[in-house]
Protein backbone atom coordinates (compact mmCIF):
# COMPACT_ATOMS: atom_id res chain seq x y z
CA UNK A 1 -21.27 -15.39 -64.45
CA UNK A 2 -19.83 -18.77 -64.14
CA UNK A 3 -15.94 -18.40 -63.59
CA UNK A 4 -15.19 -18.99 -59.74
CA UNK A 5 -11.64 -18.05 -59.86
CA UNK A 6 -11.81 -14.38 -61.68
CA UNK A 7 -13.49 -10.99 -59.89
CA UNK A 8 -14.70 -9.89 -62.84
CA UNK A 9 -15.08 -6.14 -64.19
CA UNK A 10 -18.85 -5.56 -64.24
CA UNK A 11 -19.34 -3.33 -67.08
CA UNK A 12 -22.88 -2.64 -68.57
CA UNK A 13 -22.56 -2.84 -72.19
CA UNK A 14 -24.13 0.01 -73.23
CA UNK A 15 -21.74 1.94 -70.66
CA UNK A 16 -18.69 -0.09 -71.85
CA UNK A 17 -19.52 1.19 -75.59
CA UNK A 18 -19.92 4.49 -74.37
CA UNK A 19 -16.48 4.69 -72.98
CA UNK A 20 -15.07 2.87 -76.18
CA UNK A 21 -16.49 5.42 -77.78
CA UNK A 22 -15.17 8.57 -76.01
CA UNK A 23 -11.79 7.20 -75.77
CA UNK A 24 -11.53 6.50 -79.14
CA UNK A 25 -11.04 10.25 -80.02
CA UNK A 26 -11.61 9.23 -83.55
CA UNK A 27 -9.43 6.60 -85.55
CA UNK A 28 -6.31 7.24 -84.44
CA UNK A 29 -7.14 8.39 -80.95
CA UNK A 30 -6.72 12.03 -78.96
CA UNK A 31 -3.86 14.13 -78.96
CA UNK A 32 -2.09 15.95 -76.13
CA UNK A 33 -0.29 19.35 -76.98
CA UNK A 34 3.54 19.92 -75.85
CA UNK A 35 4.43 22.55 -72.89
CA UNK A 36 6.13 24.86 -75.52
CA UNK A 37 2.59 25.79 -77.27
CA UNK A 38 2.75 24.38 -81.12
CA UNK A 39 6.53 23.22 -80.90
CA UNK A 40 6.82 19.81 -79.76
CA UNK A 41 3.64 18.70 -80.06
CA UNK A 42 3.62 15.35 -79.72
CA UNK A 43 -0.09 13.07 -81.09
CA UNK A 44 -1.19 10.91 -78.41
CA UNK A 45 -2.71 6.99 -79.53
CA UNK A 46 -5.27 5.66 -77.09
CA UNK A 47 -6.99 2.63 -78.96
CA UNK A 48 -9.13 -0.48 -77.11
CA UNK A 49 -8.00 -4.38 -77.86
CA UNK A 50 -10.84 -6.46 -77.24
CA UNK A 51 -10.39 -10.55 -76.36
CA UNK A 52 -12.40 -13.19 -76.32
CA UNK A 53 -11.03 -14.24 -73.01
CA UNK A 54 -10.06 -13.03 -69.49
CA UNK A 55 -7.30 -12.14 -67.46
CA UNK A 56 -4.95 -14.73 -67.00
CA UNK A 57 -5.73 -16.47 -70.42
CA UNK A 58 -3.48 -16.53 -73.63
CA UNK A 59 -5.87 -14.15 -75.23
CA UNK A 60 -5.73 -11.58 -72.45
CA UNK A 61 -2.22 -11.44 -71.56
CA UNK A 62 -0.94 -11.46 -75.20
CA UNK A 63 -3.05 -8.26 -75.40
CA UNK A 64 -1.18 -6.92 -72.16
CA UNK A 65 2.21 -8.18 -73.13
CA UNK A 66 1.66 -6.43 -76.83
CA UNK A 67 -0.29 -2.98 -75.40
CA UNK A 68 3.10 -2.37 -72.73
CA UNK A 69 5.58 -3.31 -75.32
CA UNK A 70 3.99 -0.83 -77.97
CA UNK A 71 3.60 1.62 -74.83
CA UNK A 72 7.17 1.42 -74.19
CA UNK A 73 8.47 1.74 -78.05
CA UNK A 74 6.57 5.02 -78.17
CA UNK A 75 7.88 6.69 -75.37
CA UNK A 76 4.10 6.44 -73.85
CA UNK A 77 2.60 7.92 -77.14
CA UNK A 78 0.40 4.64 -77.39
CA UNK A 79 -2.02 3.58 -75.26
CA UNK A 80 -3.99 0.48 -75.15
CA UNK A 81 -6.91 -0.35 -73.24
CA UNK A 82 -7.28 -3.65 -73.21
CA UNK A 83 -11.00 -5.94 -72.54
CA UNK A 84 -11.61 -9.26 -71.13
CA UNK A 85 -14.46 -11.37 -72.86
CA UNK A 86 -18.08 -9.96 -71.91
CA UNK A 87 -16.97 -6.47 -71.27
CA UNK A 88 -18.21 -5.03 -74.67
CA UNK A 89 -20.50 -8.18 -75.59
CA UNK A 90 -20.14 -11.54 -77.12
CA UNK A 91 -17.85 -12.61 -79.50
CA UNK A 92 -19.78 -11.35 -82.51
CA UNK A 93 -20.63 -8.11 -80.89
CA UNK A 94 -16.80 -7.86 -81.01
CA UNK A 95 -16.42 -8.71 -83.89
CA UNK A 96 -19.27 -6.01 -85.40
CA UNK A 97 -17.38 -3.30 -83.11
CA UNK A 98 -13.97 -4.06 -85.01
CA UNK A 99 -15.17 -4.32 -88.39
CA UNK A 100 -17.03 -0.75 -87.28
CA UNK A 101 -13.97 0.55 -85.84
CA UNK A 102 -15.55 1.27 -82.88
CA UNK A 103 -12.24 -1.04 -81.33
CA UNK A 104 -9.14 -1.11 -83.12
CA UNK A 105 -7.65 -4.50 -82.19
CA UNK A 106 -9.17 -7.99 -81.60
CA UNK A 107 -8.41 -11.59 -80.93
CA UNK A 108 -11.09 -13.77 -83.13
CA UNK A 109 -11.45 -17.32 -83.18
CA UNK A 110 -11.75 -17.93 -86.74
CA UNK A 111 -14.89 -20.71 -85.40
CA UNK A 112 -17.06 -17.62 -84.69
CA UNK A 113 -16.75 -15.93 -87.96
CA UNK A 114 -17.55 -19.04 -89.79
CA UNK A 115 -20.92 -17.71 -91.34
CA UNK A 116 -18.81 -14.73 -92.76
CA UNK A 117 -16.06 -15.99 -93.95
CA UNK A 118 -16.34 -19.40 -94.13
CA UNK A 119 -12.82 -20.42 -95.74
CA UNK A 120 -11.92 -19.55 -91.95
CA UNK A 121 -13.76 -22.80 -90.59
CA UNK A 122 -10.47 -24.54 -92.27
CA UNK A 123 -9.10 -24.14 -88.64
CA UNK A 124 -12.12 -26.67 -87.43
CA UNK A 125 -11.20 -29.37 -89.58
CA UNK A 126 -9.96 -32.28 -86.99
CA UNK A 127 -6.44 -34.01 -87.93
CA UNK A 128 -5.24 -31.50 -90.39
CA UNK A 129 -2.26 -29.75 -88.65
CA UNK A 130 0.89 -31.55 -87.49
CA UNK A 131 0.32 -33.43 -83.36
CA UNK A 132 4.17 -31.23 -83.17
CA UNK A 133 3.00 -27.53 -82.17
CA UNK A 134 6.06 -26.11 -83.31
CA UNK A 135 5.55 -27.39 -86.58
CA UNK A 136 1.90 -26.41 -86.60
CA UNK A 137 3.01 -22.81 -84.88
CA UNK A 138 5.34 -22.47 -87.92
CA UNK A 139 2.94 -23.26 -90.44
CA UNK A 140 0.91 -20.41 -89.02
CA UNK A 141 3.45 -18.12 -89.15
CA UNK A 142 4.66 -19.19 -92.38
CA UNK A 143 1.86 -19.91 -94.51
CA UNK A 144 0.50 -18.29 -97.74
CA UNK A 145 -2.91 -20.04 -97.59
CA UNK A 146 -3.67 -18.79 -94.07
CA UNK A 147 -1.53 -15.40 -94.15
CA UNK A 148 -2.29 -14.10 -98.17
CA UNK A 149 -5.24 -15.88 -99.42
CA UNK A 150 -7.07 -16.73 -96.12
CA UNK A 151 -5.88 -12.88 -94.59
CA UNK A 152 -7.51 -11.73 -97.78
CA UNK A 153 -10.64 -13.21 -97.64
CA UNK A 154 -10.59 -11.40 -93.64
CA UNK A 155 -9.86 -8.13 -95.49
CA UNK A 156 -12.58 -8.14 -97.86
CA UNK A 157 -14.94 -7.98 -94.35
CA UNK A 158 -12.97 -5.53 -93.07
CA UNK A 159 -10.83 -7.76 -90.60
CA UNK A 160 -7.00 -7.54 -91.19
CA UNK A 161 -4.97 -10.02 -89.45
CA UNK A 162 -2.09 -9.60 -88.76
CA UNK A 163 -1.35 -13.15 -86.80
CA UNK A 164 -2.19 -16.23 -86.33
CA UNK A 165 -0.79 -18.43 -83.63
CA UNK A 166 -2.44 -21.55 -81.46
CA UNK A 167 -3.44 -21.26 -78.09
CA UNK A 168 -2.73 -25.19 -77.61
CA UNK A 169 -3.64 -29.03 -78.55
CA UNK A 170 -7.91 -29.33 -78.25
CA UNK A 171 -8.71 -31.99 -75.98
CA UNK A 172 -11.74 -32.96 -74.99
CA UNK A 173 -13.75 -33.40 -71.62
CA UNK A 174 -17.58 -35.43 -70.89
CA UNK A 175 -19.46 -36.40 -68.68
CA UNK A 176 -18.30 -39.65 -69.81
CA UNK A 177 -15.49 -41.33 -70.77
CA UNK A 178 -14.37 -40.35 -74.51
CA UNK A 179 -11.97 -42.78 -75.49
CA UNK A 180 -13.60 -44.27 -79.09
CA UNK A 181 -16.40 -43.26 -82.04
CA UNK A 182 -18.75 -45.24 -80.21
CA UNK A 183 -18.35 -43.01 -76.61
CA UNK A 184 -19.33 -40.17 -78.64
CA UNK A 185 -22.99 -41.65 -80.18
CA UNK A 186 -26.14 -39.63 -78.83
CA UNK A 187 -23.22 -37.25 -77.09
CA UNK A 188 -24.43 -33.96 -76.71
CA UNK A 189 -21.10 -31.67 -77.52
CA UNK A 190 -20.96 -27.79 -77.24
CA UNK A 191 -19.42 -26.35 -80.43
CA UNK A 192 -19.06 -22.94 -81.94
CA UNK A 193 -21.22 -21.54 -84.21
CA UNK A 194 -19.61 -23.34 -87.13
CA UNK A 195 -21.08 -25.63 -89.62
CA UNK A 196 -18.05 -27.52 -90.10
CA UNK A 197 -17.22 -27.87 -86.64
CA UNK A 198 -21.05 -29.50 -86.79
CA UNK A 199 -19.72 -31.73 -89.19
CA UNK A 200 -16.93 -32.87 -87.34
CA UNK A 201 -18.58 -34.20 -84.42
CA UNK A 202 -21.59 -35.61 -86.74
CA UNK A 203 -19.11 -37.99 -88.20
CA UNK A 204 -18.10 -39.17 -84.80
CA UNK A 205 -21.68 -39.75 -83.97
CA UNK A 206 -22.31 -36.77 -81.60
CA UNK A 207 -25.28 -34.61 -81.14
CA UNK A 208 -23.51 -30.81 -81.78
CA UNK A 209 -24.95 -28.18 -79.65
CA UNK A 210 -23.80 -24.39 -80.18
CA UNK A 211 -23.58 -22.43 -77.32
CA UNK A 212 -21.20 -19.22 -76.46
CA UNK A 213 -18.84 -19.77 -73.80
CA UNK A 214 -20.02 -17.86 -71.67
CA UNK A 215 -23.21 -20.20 -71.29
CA UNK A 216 -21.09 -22.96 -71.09
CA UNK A 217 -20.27 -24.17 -67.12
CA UNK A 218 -23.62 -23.86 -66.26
CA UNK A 219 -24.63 -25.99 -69.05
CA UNK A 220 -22.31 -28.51 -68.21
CA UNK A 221 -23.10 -28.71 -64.76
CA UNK A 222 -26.77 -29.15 -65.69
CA UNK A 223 -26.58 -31.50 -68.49
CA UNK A 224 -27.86 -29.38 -70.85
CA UNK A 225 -24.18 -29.91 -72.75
CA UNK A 226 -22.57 -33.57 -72.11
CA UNK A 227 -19.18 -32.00 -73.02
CA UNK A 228 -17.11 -29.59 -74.55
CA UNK A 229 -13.31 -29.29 -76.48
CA UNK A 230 -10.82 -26.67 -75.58
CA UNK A 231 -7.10 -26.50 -74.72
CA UNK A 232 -5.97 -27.39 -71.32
CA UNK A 233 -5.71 -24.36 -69.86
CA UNK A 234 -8.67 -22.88 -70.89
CA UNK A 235 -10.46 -26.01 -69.02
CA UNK A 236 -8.68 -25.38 -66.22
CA UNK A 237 -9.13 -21.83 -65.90
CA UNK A 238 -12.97 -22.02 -66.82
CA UNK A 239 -13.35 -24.71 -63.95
CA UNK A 240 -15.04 -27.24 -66.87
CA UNK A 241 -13.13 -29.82 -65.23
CA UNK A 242 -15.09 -29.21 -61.66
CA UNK A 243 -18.04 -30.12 -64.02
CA UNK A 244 -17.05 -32.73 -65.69
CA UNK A 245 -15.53 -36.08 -64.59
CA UNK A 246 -13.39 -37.12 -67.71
CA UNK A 247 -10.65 -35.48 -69.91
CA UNK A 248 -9.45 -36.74 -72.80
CA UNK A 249 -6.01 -36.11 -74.29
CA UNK A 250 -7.00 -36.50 -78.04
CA UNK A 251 -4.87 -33.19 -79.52
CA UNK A 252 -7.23 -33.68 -82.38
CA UNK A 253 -6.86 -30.17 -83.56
CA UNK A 254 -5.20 -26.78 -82.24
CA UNK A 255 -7.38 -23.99 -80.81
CA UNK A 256 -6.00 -21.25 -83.79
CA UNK A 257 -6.64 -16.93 -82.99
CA UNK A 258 -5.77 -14.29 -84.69
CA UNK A 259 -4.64 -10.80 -83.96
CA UNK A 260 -6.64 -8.69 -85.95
CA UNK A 261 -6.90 -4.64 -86.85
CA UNK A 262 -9.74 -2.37 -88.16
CA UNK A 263 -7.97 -2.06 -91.59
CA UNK A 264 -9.18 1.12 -92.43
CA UNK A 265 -7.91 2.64 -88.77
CA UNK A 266 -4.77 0.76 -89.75
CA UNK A 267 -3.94 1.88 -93.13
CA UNK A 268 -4.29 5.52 -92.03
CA UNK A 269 -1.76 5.45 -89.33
CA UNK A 270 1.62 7.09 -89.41
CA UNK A 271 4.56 4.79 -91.67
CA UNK A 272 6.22 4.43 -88.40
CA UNK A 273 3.23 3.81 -86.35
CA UNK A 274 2.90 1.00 -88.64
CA UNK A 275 5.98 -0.48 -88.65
CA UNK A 276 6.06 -0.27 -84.68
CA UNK A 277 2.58 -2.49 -84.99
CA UNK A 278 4.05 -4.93 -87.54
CA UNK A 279 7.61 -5.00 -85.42
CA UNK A 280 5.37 -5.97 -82.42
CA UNK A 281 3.26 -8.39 -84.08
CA UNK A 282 6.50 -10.45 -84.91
CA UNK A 283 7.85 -10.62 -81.81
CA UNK A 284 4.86 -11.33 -79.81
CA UNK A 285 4.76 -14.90 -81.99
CA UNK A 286 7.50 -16.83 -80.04
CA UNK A 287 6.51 -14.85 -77.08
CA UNK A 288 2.78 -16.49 -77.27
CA UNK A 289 3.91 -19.73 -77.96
CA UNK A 290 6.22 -19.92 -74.93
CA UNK A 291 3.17 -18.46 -73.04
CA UNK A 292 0.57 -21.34 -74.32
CA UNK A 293 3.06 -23.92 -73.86
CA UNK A 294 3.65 -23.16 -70.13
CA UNK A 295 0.13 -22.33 -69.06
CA UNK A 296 -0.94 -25.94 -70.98
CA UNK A 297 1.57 -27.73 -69.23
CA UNK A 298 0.98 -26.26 -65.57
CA UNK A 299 -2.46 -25.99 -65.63
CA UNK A 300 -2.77 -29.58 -66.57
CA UNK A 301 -0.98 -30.88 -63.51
CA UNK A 302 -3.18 -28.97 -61.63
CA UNK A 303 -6.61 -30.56 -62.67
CA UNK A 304 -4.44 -33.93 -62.45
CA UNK A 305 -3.56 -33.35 -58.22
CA UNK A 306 -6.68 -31.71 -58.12
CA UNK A 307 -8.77 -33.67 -55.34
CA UNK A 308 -11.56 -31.63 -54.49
CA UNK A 309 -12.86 -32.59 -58.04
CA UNK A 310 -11.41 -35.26 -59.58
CA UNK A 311 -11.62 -35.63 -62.84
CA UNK A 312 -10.23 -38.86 -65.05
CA UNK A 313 -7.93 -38.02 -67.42
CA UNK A 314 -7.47 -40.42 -70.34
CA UNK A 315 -4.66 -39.95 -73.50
CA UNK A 316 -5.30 -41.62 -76.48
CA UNK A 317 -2.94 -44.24 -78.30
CA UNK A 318 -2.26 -43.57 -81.37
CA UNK A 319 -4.46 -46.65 -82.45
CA UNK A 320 -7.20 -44.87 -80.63
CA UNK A 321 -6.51 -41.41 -82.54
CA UNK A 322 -6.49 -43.29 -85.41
CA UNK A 323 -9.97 -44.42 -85.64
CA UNK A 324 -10.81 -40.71 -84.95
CA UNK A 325 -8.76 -39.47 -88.14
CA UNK A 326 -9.92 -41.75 -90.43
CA UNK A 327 -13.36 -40.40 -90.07
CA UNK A 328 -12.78 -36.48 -89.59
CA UNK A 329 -10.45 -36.92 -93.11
CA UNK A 330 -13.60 -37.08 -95.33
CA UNK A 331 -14.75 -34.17 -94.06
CA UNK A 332 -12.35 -32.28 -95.90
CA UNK A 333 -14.05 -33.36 -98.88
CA UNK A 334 -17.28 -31.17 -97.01
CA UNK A 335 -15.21 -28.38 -96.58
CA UNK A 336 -14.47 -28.42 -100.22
CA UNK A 337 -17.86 -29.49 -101.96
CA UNK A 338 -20.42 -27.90 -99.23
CA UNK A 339 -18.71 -25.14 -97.89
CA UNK A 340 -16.59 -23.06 -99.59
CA UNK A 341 -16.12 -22.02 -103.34
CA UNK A 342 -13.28 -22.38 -105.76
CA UNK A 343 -11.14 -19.79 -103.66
CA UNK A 344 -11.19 -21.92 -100.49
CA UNK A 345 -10.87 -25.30 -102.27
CA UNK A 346 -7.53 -23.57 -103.88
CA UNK A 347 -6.77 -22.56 -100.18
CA UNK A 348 -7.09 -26.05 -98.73
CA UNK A 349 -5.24 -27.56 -101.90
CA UNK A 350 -2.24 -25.47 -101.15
CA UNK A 351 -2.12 -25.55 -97.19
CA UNK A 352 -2.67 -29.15 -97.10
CA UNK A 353 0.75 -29.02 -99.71
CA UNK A 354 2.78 -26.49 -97.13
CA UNK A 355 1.75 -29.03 -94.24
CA UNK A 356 2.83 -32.26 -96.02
CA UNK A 357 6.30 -30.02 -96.87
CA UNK A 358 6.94 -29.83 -92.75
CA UNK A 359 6.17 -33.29 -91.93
């Protein structure tokens, strides 16, 4: 494994599923009988959030923060176990185990579910959101594309999302500087496994590799990648930026998860179990935002005065950003024509309307 800064869990998947398994106790989890035989009798919850990230990341610790909070409501009737990335698999094994309900909760990057549902891969398209993250945070919260038609399309898959929020402005790191179209010609860039995302970097003249994350410092370090795009502190925390000597401040796009349930599992809770979930949900949104802002903000001072491995950080002008927009625009028309179907052109139509009302 490549992070140098986390002691990972070592968990054999097969093991990992095993216990998933037996602590799942069915849908809803085990129960534990009262001390006065039948009377009292309280039902016990013990359900397993898996993330795409690790401790310390936005990803993990909104899991944490939401699993103690939900803990606490319920008087210790619900328990969460909660899984770094890699513990149960890659992201799509993850992804398979929710839709299976072998998990009950997940964090999903809608970029690795962009051969399912493909209206997701809206979230790739560069220059679309407002550069103001509480505008774009709002949006998500807000929205009836993303949260009714988009949540929908989830659904129909058997993914339920309950959230959406940004984990921070994407910037971008190389092996080289990054500052115009013409840095990025012949540049070899790690993407997710999304088409559009593909397209993105095609129109800026790079070479689009896809390659899980957990692939990715090693690939860096040996040139098999020239560079990659993620928020700040995921770079920071990943060590990408002991790898690679330039950063580039371009907030060309947010990184966008989304809470997500098994919808069956869901839908057969308790009423009040329920509404303790959907209570939770809403106030873990300004608590994640707060959380992403922070960890951005410190973590890029620290690559900055770090000088062990310096690394050249560049930010854009607006002129510069510019040049970048005016070519990621048309691929919106890509998104429309190549990807999707009537439903997600209707989607974009309307979300690119609810975006032009905040600006």
């Amino acid at each position: 494994m490549f992070f140098k800064k986390r002691n990972f869990k070592t968990f054999a998947l097969a093991g990992a599923l095993t216990m998933a398994l037996t602590a799942c106790g069915g849908e809803k989890g085990g129960t534990d009988e009262g001390a006065a035989g039948g009377e009292g009798t309280e039902e016990t919850y013990n359900w397993q959030f898996v993330t795409e990230e690790v401790d310390g990341q936005v990803q993990y610790e909104y899991a944490e923060e939401f699993a103690a909070r939900l803990n606490e409501k319920s008087d210790g009737q619900i328990n969460i176990d909660v899984f770094e990335f890699g513990q149960l698999g890659s992201e799509v094994d993850q992804v398979e185990q929710l839709q299976n309900g072998i998990v009950q909760f997940a964090i999903i990057s809608p970029g690795f579910t962009g051969g399912m549902v493909k209206e997701g891969q809206v979230f790739a398209l560069q220059f679309l959101f407002p550069d103001d993250q509480e505008k774009t945070q709002d949006i998500l919260n807000t929205s009836e594309a993303i949260n009714t038609q988009l949540a929908g399309m989830y659904e129909a898959h058997n993914i339920k999302p309950l959230a959406f929020f940004t984990e921070g402005a994407m910037q971008w790191t190389g092996s080289r500087e990054l500052r115009t179209p013409a840095d990025f010609e012949g540049f070899k860039m790690r993407t997710q496994e999304s088409p559009l995302i593909m397209e993105s970097y095609k129109a800026y003249g790079a070479d689009p590799s896809p390659l899980s994350w957990s692939e990715l410092y090693t690939s860096l370090d040996r040139g098999v990648v020239d560079g990659q795009e993620n928020p700040i502190f995921f770079i920071q925390d990943a060590s990408f930026h002991e790898v690679q000597d330039h950063m580039t401040i371009s907030n060309h796009n947010n990184y966008v998860a989304m809470a997500t349930v098994n919808p069956t599992f869901y839908n057969e809770l308790p009423e009040d179990i329920r509404a303790m979930i959907d209570e939770t949900i809403e106030e873990m949104r300004p608590v994640v935002f707060d959380m992403q802002a922070k960890m951005n903000e410190s973590l890029l001072n620290e690559i900055i005065n770090d000088t062990e491995n310096p690394t050249e950080v560049i930010e854009l002008t607006e002129a510069e950003r510019e040049e970048f927009r005016a070519l990621a625009i048309p691929v919106r028309d890509y998104f429309r024509d190549e990807v999707v179907g009537d439903e997600g052109r209707e989607m974009l139509e309307l979300l690119e309307e609810e975006i032009a009302a905040h600006e």
